[in-house]
Protein backbone atom coordinates (compact mmCIF):
# COMPACT_ATOMS: atom_id res chain seq x y z
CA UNK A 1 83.11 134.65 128.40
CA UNK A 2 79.89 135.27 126.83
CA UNK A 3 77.64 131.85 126.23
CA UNK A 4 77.97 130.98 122.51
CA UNK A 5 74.92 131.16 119.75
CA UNK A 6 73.66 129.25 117.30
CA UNK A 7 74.43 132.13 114.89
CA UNK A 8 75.87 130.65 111.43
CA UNK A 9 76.31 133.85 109.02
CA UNK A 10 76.61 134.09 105.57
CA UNK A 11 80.18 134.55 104.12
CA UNK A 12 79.08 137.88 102.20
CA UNK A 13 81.32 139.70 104.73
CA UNK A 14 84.15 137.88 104.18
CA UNK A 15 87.08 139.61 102.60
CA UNK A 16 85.65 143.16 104.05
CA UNK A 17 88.26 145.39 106.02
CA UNK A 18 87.85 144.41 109.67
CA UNK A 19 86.40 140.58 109.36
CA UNK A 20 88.85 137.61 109.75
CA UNK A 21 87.28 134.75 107.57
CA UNK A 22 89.28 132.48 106.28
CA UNK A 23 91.82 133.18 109.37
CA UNK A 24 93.05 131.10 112.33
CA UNK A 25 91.92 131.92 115.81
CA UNK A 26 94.59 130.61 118.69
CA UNK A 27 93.26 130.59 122.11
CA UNK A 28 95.79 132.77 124.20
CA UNK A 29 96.82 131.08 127.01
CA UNK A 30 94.52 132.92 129.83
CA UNK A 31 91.18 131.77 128.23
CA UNK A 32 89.00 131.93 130.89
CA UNK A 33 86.34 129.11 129.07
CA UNK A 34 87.15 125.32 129.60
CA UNK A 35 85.44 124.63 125.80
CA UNK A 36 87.87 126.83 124.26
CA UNK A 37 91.13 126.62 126.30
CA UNK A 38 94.04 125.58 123.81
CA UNK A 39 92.12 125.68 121.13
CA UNK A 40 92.52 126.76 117.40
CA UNK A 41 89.96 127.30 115.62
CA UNK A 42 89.27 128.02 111.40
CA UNK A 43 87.30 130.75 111.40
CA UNK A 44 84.11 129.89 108.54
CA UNK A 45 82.48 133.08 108.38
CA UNK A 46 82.63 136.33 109.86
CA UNK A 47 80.34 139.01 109.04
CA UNK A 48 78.53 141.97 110.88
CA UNK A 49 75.93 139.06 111.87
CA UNK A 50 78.39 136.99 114.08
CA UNK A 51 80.78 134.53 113.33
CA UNK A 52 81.11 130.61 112.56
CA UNK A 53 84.05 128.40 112.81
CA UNK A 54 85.60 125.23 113.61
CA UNK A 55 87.83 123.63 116.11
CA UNK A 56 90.71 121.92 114.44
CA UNK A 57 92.70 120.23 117.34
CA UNK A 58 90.31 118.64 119.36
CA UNK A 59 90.09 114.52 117.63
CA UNK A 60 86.76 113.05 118.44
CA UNK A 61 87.50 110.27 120.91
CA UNK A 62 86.08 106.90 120.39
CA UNK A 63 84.73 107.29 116.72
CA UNK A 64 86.81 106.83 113.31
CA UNK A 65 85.53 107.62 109.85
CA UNK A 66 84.44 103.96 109.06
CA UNK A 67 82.28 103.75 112.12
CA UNK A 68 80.65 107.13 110.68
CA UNK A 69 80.24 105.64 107.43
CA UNK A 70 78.03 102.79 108.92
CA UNK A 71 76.19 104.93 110.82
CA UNK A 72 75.31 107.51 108.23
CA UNK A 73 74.73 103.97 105.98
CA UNK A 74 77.30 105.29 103.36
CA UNK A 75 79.41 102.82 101.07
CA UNK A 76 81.91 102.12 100.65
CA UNK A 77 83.18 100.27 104.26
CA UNK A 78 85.92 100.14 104.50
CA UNK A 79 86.38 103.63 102.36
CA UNK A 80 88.79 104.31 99.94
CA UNK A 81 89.90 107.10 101.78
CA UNK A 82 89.85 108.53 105.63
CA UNK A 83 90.07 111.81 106.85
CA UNK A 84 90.27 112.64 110.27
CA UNK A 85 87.56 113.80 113.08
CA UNK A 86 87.21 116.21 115.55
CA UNK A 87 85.07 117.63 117.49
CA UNK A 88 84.17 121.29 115.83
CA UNK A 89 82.52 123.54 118.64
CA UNK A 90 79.77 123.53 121.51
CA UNK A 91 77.28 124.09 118.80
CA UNK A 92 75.19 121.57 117.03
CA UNK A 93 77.08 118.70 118.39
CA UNK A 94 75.30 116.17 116.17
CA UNK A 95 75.51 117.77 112.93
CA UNK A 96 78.82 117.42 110.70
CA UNK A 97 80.97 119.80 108.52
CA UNK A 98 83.63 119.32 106.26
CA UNK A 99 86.32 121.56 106.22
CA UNK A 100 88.56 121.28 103.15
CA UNK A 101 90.52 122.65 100.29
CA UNK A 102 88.37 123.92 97.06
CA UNK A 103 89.29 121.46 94.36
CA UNK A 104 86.39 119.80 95.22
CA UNK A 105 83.13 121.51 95.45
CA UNK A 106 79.42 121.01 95.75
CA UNK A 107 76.46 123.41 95.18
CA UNK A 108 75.91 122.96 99.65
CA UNK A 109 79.56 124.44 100.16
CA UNK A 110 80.44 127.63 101.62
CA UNK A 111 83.91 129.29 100.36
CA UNK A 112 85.63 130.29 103.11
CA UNK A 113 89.55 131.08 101.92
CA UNK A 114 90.67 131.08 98.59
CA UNK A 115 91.51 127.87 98.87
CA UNK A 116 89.07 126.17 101.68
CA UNK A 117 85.66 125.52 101.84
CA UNK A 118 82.92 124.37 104.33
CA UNK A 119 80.22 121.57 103.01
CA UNK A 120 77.83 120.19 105.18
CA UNK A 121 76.48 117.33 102.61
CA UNK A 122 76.99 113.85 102.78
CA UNK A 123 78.02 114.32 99.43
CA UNK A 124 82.05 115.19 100.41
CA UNK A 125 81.96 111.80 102.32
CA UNK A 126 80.40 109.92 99.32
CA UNK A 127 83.08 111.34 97.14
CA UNK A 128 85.88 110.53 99.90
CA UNK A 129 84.79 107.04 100.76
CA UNK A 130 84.94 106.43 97.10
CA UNK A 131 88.49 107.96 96.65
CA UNK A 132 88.02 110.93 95.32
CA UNK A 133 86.90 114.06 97.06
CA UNK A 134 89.38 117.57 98.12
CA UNK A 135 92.87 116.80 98.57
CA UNK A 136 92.57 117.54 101.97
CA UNK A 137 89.79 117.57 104.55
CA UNK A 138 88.76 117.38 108.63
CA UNK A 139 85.24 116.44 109.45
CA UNK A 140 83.98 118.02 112.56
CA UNK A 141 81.08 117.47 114.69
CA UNK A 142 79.47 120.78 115.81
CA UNK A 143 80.87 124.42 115.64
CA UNK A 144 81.74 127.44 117.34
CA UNK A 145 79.80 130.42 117.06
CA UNK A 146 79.32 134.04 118.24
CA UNK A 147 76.45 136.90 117.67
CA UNK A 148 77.21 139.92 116.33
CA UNK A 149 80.06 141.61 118.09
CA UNK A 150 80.87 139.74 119.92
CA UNK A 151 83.75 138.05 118.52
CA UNK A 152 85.29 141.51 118.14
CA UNK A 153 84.80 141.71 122.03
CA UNK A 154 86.60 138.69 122.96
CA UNK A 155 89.29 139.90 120.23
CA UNK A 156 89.38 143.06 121.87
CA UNK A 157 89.97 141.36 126.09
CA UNK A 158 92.94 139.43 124.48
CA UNK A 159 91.59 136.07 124.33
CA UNK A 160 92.29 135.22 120.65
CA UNK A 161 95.31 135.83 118.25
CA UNK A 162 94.92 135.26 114.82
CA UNK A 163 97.19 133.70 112.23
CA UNK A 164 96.71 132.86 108.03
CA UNK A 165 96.16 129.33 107.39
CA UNK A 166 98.14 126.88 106.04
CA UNK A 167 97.34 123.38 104.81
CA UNK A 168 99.65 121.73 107.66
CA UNK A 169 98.18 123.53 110.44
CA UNK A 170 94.72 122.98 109.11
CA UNK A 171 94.91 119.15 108.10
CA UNK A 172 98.15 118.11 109.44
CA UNK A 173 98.33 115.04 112.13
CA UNK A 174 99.29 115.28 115.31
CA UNK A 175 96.44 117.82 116.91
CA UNK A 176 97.68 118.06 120.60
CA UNK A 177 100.75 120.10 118.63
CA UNK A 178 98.48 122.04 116.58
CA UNK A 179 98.01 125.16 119.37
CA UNK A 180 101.95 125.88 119.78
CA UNK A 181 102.56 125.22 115.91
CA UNK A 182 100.07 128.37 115.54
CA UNK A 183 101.79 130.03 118.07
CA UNK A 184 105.00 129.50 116.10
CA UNK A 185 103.40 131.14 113.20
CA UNK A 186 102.93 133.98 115.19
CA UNK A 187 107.27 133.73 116.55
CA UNK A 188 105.40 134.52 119.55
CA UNK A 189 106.63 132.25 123.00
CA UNK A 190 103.12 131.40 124.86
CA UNK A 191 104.88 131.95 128.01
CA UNK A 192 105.74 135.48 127.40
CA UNK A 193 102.22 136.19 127.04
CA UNK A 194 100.26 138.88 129.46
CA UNK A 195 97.17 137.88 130.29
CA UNK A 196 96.26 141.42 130.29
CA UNK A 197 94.43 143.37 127.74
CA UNK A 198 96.57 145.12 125.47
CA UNK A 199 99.96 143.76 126.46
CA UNK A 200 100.93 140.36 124.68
């Protein structure tokens, strides 16, 4: 599989015939790359400049949303309010993003869906910590992200499916579960799957 970039596009492609913002990308079950085996992943941004997005199942290990809080020197500890954290992609490992529904919005957030956004602001955690904030959110650290085309290849040698997004799938506990819930979205059985092009 083709090394990933540090490509983040605009959203200005978004809703245009061919481009899957806003979607869910499920790793089919012959991914050949250990980062992205099992994975599913809200894609951010797709556009003819590459794509962005965000792994949704894989919890950060050894850090909870307090401990981030104290680190980033944010108040209030302990918060109001927790969402959960994962670890978002290969890229940018130290930066964070917010993934969440758009009743809450700042001028740093990206629409994604009709109803999700991306903000990369300490803002969102301010508001969190303090109670308020989106209904629903996942913080990850780092993201996924291809040049141009070459999402559409991968897409194209069968080693993503993609399903709509719901609020369970996206925010919902229990991440190791997350991969065959999308799968079920799909009424597709994973082991029925060809690992060859063309055939699933």
């Amino acid at each position: 599989m083709a090394k990933r970039q540090r490509t983040r596009p605009t959203a200005q492609a978004s809703h245009e015939e061919g481009y899957l913002s806003g979607q869910i990308l499920v790793a089919m079950p012959n991914m050949q790359d250990p980062r992205f085996a099992g994975t599913v992943i809200c894609l951010c941004a797709h556009s003819p400049e590459g794509a962005m997005g965000i792994i949704i199942n894989k919890p950060i290990e050894g850090m909870s949303f307090d401990e981030l809080l104290k680190q980033l020197e944010l108040e209030p500890v302990p918060p109001q309010r927790r969402i959960a954290l994962c670890q978002g992609g290969p890229v940018e490992g130290g930066r964070g993003f917010v993934l969440h529904t758009k009743d809450w919005t700042s001028d740093a957030s990206l629409p994604v869906a009709e109803d999700l956004a991306l903000t990369a602001s300490v803002d969102i955690l301010k508001a969190i910590a303090g109670g308020g904030g989106p209904r629903s959110g996942i913080l990850a650290l780092g993201y996924a992200g291809w040049g141009p085309g070459q999402l559409e290849d991968e897409i194209q040698a069968n080693s993503w499916l993609s399903v709509d997004p719901d609020e369970a799938l996206l925010f919902g506990e229990g991440h190791d579960g997350k991969w065959r819930q999308a799968m079920a979205k799909l009424r597709v059985d994973p082991l029925l799957l060809s690992g060859a092009a063309g055939h699933a």
